[in-house]
PDB file of N, CA and C in Angstrom:
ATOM      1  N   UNK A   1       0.834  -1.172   0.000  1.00  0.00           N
ATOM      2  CA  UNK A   1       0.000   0.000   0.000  1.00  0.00           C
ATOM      3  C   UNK A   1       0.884   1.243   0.000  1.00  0.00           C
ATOM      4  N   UNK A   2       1.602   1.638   1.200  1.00  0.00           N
ATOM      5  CA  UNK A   2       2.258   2.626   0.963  1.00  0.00           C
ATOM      6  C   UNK A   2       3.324   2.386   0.905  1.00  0.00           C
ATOM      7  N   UNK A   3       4.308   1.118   0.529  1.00  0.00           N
ATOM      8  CA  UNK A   3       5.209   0.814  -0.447  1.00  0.00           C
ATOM      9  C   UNK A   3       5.316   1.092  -1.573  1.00  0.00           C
ATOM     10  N   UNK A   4       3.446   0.583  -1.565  1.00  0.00           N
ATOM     11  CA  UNK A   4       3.611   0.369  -3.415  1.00  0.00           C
ATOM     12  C   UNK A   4       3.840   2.018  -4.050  1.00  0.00           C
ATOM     13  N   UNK A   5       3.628   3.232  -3.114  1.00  0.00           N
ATOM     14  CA  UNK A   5       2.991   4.117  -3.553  1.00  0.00           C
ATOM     15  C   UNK A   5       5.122   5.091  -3.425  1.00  0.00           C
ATOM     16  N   UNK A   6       5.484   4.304  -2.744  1.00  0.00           N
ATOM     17  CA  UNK A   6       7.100   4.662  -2.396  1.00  0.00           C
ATOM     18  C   UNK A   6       7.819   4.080  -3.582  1.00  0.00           C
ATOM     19  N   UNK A   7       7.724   2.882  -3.827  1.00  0.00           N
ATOM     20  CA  UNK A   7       8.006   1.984  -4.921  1.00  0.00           C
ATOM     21  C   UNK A   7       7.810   3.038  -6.132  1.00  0.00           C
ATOM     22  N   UNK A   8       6.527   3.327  -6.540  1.00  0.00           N
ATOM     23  CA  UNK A   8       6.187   3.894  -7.566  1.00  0.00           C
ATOM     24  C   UNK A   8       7.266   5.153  -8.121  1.00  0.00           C
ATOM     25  N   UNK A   9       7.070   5.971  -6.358  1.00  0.00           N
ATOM     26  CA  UNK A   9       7.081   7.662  -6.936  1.00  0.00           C
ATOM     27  C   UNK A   9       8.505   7.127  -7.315  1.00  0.00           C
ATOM     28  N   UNK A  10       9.575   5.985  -6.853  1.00  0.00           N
ATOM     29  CA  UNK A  10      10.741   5.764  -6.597  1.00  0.00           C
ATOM     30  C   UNK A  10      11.295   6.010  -8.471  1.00  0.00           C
ATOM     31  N   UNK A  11      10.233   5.383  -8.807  1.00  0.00           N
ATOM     32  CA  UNK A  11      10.155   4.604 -10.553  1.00  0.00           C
ATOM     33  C   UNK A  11      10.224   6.242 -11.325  1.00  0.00           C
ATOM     34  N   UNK A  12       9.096   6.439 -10.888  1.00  0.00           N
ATOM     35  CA  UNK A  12       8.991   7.745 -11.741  1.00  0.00           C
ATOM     36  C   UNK A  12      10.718   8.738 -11.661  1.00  0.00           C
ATOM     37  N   UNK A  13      10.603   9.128 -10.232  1.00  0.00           N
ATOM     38  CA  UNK A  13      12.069   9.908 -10.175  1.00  0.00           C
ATOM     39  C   UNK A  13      13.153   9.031 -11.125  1.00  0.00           C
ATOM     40  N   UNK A  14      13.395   8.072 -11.201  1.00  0.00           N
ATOM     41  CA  UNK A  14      14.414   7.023 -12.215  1.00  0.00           C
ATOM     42  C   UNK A  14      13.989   7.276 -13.255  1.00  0.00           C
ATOM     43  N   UNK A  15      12.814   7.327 -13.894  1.00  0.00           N
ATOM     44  CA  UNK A  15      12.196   7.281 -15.278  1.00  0.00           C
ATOM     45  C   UNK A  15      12.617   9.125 -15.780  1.00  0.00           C
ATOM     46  N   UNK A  16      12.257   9.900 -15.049  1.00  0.00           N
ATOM     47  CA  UNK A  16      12.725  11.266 -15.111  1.00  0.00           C
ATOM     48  C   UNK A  16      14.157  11.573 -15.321  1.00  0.00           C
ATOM     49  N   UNK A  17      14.456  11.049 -14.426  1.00  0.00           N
ATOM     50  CA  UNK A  17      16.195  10.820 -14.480  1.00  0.00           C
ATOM     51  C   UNK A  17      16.452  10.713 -16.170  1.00  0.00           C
ATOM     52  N   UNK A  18      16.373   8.932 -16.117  1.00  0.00           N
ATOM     53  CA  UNK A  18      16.373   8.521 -17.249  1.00  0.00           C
ATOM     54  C   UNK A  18      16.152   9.272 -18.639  1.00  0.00           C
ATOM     55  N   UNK A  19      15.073   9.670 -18.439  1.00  0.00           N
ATOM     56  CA  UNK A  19      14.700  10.926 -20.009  1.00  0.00           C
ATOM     57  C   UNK A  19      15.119  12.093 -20.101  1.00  0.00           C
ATOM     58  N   UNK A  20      16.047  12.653 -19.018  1.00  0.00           N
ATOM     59  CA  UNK A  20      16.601  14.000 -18.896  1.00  0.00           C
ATOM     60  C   UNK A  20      17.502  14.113 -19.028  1.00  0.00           C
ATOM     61  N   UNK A  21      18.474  12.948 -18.290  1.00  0.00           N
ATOM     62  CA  UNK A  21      19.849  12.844 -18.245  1.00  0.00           C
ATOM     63  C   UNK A  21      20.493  12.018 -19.191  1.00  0.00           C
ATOM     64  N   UNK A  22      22.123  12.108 -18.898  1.00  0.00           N
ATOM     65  CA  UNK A  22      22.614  11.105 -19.898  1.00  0.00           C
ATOM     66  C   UNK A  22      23.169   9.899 -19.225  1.00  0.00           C
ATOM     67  N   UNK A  23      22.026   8.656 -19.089  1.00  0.00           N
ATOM     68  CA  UNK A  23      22.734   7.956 -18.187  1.00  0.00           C
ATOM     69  C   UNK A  23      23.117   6.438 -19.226  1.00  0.00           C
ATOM     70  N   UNK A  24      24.371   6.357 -18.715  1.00  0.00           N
ATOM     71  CA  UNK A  24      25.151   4.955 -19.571  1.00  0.00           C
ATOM     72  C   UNK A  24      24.270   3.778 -19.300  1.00  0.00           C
ATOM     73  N   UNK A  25      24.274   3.225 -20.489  1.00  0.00           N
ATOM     74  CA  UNK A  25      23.438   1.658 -20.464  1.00  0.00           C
ATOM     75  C   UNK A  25      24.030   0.790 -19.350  1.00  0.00           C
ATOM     76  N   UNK A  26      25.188   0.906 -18.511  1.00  0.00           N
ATOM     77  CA  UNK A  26      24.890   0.405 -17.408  1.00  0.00           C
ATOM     78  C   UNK A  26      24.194   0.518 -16.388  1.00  0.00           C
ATOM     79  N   UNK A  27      24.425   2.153 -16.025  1.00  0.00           N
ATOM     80  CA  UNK A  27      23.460   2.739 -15.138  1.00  0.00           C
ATOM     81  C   UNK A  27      22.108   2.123 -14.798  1.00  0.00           C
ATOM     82  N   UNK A  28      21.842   2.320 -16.459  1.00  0.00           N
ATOM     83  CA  UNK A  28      19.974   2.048 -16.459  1.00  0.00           C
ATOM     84  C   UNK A  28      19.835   0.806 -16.145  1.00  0.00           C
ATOM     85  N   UNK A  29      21.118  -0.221 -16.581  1.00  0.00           N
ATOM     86  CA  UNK A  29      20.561  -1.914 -16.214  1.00  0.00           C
ATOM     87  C   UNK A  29      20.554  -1.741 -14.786  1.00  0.00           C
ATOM     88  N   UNK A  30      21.422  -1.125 -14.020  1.00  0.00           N
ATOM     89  CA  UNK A  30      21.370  -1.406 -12.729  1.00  0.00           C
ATOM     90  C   UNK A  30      20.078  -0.662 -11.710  1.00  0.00           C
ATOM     91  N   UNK A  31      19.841   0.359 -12.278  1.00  0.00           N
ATOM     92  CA  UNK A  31      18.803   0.975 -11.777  1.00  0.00           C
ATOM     93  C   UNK A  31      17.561  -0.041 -12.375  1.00  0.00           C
ATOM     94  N   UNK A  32      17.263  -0.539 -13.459  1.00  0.00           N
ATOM     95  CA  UNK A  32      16.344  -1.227 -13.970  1.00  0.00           C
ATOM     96  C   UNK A  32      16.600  -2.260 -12.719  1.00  0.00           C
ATOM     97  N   UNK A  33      17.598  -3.014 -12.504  1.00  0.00           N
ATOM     98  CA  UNK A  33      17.444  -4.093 -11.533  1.00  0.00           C
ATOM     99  C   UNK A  33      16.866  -4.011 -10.230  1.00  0.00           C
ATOM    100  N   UNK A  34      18.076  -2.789  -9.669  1.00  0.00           N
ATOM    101  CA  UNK A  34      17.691  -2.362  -8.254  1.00  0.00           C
ATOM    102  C   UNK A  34      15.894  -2.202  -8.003  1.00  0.00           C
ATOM    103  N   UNK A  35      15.319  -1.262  -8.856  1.00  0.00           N
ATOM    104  CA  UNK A  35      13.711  -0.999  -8.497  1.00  0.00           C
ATOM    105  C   UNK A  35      12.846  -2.639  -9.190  1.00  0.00           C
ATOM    106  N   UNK A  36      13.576  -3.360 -10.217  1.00  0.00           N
ATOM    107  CA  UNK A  36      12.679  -4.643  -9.908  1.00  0.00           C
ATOM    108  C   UNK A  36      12.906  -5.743  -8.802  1.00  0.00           C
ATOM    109  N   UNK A  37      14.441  -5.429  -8.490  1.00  0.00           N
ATOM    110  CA  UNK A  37      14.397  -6.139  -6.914  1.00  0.00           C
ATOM    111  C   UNK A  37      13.650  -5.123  -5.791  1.00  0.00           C
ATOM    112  N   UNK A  38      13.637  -4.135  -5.592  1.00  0.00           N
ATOM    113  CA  UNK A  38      12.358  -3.942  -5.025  1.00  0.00           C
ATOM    114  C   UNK A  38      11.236  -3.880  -4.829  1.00  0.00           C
ATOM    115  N   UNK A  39      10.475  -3.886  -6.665  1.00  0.00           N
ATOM    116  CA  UNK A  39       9.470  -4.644  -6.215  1.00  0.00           C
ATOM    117  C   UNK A  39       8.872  -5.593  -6.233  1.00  0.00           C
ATOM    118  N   UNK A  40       9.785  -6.673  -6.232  1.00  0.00           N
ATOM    119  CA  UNK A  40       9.409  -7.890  -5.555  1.00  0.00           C
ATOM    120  C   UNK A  40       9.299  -8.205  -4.543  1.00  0.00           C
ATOM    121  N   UNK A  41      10.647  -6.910  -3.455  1.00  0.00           N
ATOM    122  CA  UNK A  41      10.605  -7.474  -1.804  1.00  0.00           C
ATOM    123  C   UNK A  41       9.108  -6.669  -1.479  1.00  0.00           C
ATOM    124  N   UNK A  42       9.072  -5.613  -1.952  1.00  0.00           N
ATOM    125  CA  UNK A  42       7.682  -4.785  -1.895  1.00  0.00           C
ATOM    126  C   UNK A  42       6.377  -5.631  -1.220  1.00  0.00           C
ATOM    127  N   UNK A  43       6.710  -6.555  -2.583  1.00  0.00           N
ATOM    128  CA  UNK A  43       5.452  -7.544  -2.664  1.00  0.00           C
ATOM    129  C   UNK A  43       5.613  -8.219  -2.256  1.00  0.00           C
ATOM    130  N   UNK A  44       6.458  -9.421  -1.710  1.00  0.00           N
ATOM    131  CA  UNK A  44       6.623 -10.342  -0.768  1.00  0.00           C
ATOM    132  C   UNK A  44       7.005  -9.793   0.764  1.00  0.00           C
ATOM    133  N   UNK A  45       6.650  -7.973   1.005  1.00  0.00           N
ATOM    134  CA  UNK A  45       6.420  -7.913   2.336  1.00  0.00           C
ATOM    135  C   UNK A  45       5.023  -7.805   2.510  1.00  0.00           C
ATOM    136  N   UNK A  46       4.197  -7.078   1.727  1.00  0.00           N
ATOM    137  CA  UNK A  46       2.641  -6.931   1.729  1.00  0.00           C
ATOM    138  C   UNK A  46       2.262  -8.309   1.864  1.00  0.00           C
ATOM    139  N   UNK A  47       2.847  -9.388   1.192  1.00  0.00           N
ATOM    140  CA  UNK A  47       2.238 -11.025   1.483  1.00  0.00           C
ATOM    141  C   UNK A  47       2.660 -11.773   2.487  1.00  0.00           C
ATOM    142  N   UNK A  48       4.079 -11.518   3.289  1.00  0.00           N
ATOM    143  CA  UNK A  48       3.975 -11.783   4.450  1.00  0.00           C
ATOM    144  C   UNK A  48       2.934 -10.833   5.762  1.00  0.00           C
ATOM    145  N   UNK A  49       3.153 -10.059   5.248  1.00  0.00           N
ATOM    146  CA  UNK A  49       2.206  -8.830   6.627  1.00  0.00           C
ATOM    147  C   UNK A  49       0.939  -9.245   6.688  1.00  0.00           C
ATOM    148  N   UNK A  50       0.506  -9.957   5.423  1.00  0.00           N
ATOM    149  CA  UNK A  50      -1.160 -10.305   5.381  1.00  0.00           C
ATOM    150  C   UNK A  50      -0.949 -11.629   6.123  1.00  0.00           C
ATOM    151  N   UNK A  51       0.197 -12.199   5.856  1.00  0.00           N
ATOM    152  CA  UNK A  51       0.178 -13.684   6.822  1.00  0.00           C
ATOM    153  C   UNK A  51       0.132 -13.715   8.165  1.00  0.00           C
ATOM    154  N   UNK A  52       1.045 -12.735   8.599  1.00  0.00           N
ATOM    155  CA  UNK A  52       1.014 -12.484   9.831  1.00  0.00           C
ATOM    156  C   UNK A  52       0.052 -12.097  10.831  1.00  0.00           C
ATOM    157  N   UNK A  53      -1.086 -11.078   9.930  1.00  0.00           N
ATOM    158  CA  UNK A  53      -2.066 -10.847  10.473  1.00  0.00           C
ATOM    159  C   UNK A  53      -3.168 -11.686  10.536  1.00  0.00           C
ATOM    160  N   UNK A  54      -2.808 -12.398   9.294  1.00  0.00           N
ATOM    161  CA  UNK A  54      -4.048 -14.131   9.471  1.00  0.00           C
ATOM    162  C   UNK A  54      -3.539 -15.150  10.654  1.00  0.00           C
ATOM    163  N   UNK A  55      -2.797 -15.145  10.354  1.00  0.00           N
ATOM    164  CA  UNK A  55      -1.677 -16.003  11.678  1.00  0.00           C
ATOM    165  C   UNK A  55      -2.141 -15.255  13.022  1.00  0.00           C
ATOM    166  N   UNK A  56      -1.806 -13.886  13.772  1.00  0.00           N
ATOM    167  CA  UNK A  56      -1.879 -13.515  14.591  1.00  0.00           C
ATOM    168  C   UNK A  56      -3.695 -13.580  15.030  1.00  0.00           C
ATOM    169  N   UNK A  57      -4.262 -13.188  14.557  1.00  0.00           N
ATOM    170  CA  UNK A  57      -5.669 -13.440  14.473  1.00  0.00           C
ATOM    171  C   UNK A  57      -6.194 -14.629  14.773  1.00  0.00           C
ATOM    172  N   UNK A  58      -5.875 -15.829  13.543  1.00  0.00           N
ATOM    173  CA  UNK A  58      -6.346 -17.120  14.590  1.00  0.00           C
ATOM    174  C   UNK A  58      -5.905 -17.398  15.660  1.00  0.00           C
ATOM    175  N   UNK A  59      -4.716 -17.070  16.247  1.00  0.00           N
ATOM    176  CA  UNK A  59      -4.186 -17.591  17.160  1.00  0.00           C
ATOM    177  C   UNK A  59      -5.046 -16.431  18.299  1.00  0.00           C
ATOM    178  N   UNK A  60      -5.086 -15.765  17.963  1.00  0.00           N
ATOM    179  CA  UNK A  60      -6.215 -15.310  19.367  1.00  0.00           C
ATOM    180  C   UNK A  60      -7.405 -15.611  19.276  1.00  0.00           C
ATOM    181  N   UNK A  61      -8.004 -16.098  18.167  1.00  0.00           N
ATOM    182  CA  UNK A  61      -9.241 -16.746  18.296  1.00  0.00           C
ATOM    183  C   UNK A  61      -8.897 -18.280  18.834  1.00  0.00           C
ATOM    184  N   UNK A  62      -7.805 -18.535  19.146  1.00  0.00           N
ATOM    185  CA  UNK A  62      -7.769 -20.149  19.018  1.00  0.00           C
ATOM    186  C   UNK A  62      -7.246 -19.886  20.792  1.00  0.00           C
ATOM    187  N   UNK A  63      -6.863 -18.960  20.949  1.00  0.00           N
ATOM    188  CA  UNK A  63      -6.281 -18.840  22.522  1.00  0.00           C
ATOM    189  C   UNK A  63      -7.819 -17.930  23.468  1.00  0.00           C
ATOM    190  N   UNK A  64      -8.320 -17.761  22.677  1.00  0.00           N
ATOM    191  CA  UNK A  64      -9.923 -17.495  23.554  1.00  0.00           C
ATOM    192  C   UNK A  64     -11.025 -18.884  23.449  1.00  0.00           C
ATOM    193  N   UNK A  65     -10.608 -19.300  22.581  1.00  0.00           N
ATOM    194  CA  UNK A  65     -11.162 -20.910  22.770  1.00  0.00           C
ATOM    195  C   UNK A  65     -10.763 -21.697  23.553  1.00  0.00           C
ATOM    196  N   UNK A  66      -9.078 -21.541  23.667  1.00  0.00           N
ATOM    197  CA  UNK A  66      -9.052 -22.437  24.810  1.00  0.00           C
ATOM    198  C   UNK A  66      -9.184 -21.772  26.079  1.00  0.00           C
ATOM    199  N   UNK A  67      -9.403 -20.451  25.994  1.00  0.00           N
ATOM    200  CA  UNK A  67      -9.919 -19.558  27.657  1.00  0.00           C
ATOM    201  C   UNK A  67     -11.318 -20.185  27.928  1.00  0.00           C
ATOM    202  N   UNK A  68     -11.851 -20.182  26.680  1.00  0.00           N
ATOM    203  CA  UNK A  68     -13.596 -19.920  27.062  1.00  0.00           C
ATOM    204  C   UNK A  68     -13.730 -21.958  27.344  1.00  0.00           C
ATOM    205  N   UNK A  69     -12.527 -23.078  27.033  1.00  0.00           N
ATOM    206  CA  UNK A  69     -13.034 -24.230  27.486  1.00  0.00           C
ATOM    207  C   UNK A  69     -12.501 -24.556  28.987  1.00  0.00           C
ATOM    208  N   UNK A  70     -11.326 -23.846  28.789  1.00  0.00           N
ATOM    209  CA  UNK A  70     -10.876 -23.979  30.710  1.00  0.00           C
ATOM    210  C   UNK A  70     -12.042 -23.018  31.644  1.00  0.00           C
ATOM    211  N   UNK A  71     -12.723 -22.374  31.016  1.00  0.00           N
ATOM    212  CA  UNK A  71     -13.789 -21.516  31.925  1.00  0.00           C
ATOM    213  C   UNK A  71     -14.963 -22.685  32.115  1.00  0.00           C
ATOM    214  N   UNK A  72     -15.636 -23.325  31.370  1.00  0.00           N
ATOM    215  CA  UNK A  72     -16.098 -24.087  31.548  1.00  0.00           C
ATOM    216  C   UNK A  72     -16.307 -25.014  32.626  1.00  0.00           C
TER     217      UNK A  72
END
């Protein structure tokens, strides 16, 4: 979410760069790399964070279940 939106503006400033300046075909491979290795970690943190919060969640539904059977 507000990765993706960091990620982005990240792209654009590079893409600006890119069309303004004079940057050597290495440059650009490496900048091309660097922002697609980020957004992949981007996205494989948004898909762990959603795990975590599915994870953290059952487990308190699963730790008030076992409150509400020892109350019993």
């Amino acid at each position: 979410m507000n990765n993706d939106k960091n990620v982005q503006r990240l792209r654009e400033k590079y893409e600006q760069l890119r069309d303004h300046a004079e940057l050597t075909e290495p440059a650009v491979k490496l900048f091309e790399e660097i922002l697609g290795e980020l957004e992949h970690t981007a996205g494989q943190n948004e898909r762990l964070r959603k795990v975590i919060l599915k994870q953290s969640g059952s487990s308190h539904r699963m730790n008030s279940k076992l409150r509400d059977a020892l109350m019993e």
